[in-house]
C-alpha atoms as a PDB file:
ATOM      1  CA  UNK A   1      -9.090  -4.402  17.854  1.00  0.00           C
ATOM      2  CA  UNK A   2      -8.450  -4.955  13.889  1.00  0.00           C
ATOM      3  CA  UNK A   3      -4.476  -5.560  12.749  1.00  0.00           C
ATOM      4  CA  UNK A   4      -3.287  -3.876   9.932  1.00  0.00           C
ATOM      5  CA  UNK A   5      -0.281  -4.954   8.856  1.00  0.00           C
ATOM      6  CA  UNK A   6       1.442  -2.473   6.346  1.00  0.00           C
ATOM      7  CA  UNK A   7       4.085  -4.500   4.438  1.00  0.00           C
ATOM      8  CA  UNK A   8       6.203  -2.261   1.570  1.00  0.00           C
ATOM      9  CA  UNK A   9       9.359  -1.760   0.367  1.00  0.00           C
ATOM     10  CA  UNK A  10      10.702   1.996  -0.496  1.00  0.00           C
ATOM     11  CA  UNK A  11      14.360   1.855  -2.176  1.00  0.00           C
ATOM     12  CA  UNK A  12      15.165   5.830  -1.898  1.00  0.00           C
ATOM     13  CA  UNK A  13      12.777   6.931   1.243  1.00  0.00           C
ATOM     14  CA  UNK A  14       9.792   8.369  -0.963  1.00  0.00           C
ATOM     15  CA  UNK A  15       7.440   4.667  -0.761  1.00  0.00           C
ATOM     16  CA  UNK A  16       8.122   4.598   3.210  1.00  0.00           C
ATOM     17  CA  UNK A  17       7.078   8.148   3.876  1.00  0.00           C
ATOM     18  CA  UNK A  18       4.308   7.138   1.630  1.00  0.00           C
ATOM     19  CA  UNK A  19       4.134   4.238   3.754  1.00  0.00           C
ATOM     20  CA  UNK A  20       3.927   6.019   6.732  1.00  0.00           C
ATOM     21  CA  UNK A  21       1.026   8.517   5.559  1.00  0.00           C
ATOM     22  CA  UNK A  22      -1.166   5.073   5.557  1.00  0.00           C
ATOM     23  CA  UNK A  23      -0.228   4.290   8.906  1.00  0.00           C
ATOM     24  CA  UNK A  24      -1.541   7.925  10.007  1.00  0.00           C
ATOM     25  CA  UNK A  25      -4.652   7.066   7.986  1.00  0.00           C
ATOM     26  CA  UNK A  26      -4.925   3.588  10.180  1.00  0.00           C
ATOM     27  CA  UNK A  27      -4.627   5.262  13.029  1.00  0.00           C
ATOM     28  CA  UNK A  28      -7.888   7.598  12.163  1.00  0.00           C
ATOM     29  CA  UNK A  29     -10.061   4.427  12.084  1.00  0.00           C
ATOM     30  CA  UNK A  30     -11.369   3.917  15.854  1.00  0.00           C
ATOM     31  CA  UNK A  31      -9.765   0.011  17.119  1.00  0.00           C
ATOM     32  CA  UNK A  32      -7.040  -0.231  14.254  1.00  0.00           C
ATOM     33  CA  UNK A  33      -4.019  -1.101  15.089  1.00  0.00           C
ATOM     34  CA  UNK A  34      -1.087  -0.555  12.344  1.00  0.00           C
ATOM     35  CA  UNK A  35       1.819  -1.941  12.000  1.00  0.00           C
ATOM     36  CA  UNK A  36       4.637  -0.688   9.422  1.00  0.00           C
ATOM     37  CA  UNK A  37       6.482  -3.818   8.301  1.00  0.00           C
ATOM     38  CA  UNK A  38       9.461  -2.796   6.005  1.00  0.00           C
ATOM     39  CA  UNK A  39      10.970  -5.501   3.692  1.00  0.00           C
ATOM     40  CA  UNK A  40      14.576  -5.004   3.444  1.00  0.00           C
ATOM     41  CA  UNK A  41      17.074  -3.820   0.955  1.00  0.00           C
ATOM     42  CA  UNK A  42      17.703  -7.782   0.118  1.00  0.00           C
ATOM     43  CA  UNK A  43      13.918  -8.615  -0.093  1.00  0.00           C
ATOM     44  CA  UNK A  44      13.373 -10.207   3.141  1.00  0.00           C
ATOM     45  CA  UNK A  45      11.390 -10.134   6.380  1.00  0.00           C
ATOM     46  CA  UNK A  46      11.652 -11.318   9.543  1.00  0.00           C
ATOM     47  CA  UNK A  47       9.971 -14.579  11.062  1.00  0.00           C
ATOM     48  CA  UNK A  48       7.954 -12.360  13.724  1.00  0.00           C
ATOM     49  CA  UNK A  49       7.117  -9.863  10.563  1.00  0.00           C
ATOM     50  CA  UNK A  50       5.719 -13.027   8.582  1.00  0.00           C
ATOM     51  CA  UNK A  51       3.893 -13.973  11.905  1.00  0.00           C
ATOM     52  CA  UNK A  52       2.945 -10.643  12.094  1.00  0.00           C
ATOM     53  CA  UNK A  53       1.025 -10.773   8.692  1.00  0.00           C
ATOM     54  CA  UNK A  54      -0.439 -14.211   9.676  1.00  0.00           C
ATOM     55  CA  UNK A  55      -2.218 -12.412  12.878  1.00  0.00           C
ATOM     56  CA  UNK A  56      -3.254  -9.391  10.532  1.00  0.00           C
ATOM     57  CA  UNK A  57      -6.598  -8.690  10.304  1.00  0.00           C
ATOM     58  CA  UNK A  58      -5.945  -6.581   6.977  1.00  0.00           C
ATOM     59  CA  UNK A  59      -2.385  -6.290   4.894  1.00  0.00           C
ATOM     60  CA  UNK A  60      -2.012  -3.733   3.090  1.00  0.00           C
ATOM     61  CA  UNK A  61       1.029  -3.431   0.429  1.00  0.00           C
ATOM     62  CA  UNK A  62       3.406  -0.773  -0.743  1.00  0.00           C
ATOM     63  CA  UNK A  63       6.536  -0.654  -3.598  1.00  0.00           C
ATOM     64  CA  UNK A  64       7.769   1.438  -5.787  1.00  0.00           C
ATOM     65  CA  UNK A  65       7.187   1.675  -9.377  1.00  0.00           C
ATOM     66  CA  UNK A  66      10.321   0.352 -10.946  1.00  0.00           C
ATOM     67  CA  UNK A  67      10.662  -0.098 -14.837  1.00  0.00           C
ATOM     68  CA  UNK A  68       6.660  -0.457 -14.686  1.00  0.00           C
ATOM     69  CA  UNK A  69       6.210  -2.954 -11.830  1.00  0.00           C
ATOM     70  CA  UNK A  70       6.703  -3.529  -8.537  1.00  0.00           C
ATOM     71  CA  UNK A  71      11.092  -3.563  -7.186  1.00  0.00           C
ATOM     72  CA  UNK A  72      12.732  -6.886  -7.082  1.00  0.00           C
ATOM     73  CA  UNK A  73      12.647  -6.887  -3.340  1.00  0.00           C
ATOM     74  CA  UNK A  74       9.054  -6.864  -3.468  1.00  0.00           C
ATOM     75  CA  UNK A  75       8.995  -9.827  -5.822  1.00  0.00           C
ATOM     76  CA  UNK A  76      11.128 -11.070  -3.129  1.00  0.00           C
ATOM     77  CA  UNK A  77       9.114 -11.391  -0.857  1.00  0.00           C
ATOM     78  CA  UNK A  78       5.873 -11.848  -3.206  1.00  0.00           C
ATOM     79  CA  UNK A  79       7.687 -15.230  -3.948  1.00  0.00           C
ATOM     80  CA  UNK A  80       8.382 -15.704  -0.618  1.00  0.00           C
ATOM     81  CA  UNK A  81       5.268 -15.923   0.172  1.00  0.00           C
ATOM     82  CA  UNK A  82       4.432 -19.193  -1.588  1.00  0.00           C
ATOM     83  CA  UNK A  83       4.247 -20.952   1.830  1.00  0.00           C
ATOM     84  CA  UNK A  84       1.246 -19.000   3.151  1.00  0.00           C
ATOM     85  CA  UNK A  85      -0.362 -19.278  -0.320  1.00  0.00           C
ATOM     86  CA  UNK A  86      -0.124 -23.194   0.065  1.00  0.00           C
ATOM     87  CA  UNK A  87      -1.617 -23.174   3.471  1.00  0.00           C
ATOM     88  CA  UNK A  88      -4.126 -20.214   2.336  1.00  0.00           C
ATOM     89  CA  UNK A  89      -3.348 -18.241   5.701  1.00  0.00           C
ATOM     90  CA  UNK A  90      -4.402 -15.040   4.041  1.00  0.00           C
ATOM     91  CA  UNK A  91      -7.050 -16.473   2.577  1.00  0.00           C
ATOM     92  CA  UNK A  92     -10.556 -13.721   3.249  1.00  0.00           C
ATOM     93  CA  UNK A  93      -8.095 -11.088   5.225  1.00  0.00           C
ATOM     94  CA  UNK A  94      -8.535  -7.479   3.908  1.00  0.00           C
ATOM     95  CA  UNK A  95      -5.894  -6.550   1.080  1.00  0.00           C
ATOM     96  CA  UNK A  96      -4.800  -3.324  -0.298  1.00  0.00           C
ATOM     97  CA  UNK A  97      -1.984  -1.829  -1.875  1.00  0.00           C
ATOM     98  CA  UNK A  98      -0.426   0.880  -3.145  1.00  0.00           C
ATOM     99  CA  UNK A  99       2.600   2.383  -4.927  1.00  0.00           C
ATOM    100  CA  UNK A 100       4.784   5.437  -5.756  1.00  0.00           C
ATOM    101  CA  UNK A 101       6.925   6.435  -8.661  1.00  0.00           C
ATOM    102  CA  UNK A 102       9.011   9.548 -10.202  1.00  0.00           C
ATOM    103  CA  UNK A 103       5.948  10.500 -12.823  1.00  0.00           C
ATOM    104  CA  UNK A 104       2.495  11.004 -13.264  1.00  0.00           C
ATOM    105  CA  UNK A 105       1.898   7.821 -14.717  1.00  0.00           C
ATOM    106  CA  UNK A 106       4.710   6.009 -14.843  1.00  0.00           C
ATOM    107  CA  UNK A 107       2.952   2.626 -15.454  1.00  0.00           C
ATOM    108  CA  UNK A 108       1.713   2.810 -12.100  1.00  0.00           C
ATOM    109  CA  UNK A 109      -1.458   0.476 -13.362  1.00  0.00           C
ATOM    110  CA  UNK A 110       1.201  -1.994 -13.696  1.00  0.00           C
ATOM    111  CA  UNK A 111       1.945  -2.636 -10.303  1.00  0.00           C
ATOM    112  CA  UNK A 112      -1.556  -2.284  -8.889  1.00  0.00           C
ATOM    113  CA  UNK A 113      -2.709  -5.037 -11.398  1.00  0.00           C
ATOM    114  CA  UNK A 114       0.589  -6.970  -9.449  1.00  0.00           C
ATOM    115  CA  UNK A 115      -0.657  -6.462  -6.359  1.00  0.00           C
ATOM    116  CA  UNK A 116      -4.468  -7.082  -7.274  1.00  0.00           C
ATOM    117  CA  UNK A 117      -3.319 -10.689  -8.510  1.00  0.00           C
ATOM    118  CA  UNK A 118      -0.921 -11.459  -6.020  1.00  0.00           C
ATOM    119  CA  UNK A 119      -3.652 -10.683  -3.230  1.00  0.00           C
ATOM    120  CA  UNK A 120      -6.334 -12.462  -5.015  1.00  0.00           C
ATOM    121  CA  UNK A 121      -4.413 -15.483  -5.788  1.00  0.00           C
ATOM    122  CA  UNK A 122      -3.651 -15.237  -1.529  1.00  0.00           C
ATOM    123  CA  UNK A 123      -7.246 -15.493  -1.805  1.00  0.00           C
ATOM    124  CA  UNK A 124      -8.033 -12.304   0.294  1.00  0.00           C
ATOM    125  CA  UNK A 125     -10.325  -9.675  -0.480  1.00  0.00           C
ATOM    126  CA  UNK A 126      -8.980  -5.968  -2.506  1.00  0.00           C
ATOM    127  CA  UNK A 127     -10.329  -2.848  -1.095  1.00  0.00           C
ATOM    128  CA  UNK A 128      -9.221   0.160  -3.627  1.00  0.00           C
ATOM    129  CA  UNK A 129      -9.258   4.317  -2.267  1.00  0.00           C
ATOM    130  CA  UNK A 130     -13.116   4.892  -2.504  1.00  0.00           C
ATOM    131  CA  UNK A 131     -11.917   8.519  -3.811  1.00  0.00           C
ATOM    132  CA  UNK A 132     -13.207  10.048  -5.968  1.00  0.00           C
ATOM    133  CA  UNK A 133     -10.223  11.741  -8.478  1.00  0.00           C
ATOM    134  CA  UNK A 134      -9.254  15.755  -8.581  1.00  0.00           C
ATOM    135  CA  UNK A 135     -10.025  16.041 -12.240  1.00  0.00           C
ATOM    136  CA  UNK A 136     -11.687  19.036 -12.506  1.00  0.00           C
ATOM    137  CA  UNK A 137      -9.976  22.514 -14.317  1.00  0.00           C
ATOM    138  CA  UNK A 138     -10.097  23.737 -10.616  1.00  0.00           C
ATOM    139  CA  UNK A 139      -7.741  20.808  -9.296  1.00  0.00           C
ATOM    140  CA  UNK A 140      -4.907  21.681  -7.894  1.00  0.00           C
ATOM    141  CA  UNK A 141      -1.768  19.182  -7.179  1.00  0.00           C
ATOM    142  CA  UNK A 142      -2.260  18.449  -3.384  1.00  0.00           C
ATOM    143  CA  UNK A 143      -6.168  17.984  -4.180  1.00  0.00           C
ATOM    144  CA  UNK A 144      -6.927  14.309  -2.542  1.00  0.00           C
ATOM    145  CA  UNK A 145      -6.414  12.023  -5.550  1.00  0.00           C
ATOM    146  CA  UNK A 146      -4.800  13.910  -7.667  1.00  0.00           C
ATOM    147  CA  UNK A 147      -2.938  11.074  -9.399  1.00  0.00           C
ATOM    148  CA  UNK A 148      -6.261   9.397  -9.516  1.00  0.00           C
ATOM    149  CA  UNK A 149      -5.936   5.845  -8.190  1.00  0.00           C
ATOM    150  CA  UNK A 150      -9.319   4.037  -7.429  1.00  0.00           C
ATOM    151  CA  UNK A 151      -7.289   0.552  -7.072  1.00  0.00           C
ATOM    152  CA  UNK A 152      -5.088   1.327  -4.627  1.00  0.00           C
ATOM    153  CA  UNK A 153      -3.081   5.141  -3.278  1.00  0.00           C
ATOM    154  CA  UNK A 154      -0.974   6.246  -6.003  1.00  0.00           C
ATOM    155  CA  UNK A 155       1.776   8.676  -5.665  1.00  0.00           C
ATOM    156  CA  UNK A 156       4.431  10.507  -7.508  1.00  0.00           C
ATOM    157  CA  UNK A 157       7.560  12.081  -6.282  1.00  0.00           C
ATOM    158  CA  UNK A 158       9.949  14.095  -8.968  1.00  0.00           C
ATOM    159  CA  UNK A 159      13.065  11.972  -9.710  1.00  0.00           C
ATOM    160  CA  UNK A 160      15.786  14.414  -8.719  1.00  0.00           C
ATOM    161  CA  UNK A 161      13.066  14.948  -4.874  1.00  0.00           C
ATOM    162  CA  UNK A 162      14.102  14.073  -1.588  1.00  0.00           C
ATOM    163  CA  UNK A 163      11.942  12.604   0.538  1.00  0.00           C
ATOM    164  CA  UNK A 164      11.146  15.166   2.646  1.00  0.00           C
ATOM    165  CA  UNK A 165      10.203  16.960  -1.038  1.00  0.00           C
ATOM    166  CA  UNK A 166       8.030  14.014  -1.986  1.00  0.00           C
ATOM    167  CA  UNK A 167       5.790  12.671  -3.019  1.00  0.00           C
ATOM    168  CA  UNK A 168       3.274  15.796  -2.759  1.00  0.00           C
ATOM    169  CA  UNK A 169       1.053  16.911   0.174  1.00  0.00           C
ATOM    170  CA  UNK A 170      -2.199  15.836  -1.508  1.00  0.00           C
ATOM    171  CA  UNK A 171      -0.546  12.281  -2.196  1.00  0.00           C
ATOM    172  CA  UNK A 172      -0.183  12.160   1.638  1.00  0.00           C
ATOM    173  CA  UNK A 173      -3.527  13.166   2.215  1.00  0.00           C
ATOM    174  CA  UNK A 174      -4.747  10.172  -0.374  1.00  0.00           C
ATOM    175  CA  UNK A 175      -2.540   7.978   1.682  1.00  0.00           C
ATOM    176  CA  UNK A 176      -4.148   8.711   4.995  1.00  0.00           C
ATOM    177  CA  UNK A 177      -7.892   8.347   3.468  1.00  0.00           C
ATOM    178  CA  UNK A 178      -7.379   5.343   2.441  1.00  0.00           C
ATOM    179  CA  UNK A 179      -5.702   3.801   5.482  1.00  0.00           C
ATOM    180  CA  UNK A 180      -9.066   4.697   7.057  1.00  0.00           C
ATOM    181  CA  UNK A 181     -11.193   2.702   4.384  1.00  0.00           C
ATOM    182  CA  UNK A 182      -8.666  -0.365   5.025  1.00  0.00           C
ATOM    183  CA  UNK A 183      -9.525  -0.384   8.173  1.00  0.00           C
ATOM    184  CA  UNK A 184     -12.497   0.604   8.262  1.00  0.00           C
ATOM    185  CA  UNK A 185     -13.377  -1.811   5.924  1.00  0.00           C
ATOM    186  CA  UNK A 186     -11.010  -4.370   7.645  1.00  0.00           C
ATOM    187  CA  UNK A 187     -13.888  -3.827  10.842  1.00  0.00           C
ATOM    188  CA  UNK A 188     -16.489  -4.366   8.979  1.00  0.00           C
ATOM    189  CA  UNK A 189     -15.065  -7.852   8.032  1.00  0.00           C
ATOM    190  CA  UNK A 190     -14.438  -9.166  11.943  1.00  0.00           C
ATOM    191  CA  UNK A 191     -17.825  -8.745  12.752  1.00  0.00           C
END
């Protein structure tokens, strides 16, 4: 059985459905086990969600993209974290992340190059989509990849979307995919 712990904060509902798309994707690798781990609307988690990342096999991370980085909540708990980084209990566990925001870019880069650092400096090992991007004059908007994240899932849902309109179909899709690889990879690592 591999743990994947799915740690994010969503501020408006679009980042936890988002959220919840990699949880499917877990669920597609054979022996994962997922667990969604929201941080709250003050930036904190519970003591049996921080145990909860300490037994993870993989953690995977999800935010928004606010004013071209991760929300405050997030930082929150990034911060929070300093106690595990001391004792290096993430240190070699799977990492991942990924991130939604109201446009196509939206500095998006940003806040994977946030997460990238905070995981390495955890000391724990970055797995990005594996996808390929839908860049072709053929691709359509729910194509797999659309946004074209190879660091981590990227999505984008319209500022003025609920969401249950957002973010897009093919963002979902992305989402799933590369809860798979996580895990799949995350596998690959116990053994």
């Amino acid at each position: 059985m591999t743990k994947v712990a799915i740690v994010y904060h969503s501020g408006y509902g679009h980042t936890k459905k988002q959220a919840e798309a990699v949880h499917a994707g877990v669920l597609r690798a054979d022996g994962a086990v997922p667990e969604l781990i929201a941080i709250d609307a003050e930036g904190n988690l519970s003591d049996a969600a921080w145990a909860s990342l300490e037994a993870a096999d993989a953690i995977i991370f999800g935010t928004p993209t606010y004013m071209g980085t991760v929300s405050w909540q997030f930082k929150k708990f990034a911060d929070t974290s300093s106690k595990q980084w001391f004792g290096q209990k993430w240190k070699d566990k799977v990492a991942a992340g990924f991130t939604n925001s109201a446009t196509m870019n939206g500095d998006k880069g940003t806040t994977m190059s946030y997460l990238i650092t905070f995981a390495m400096q955890h000391s724990m090992v970055w797995v990005g989509t594996g996808l390929m991007p839908a860049n072709s004059k053929a691709a359509q908007r729910n194509d797999v990849n659309f946004v074209g994240g190879f660091s981590g899932a990227l999505a984008q849902s319209p500022s003025d979307s609920s969401p249950e309109e957002g973010p897009a179909a093919g963002d979902l899709e992305t989402a799933k995919q590369f809860g798979k690889r996580v895990a799949e990879t995350a596998q690959k690592f116990k053994k």
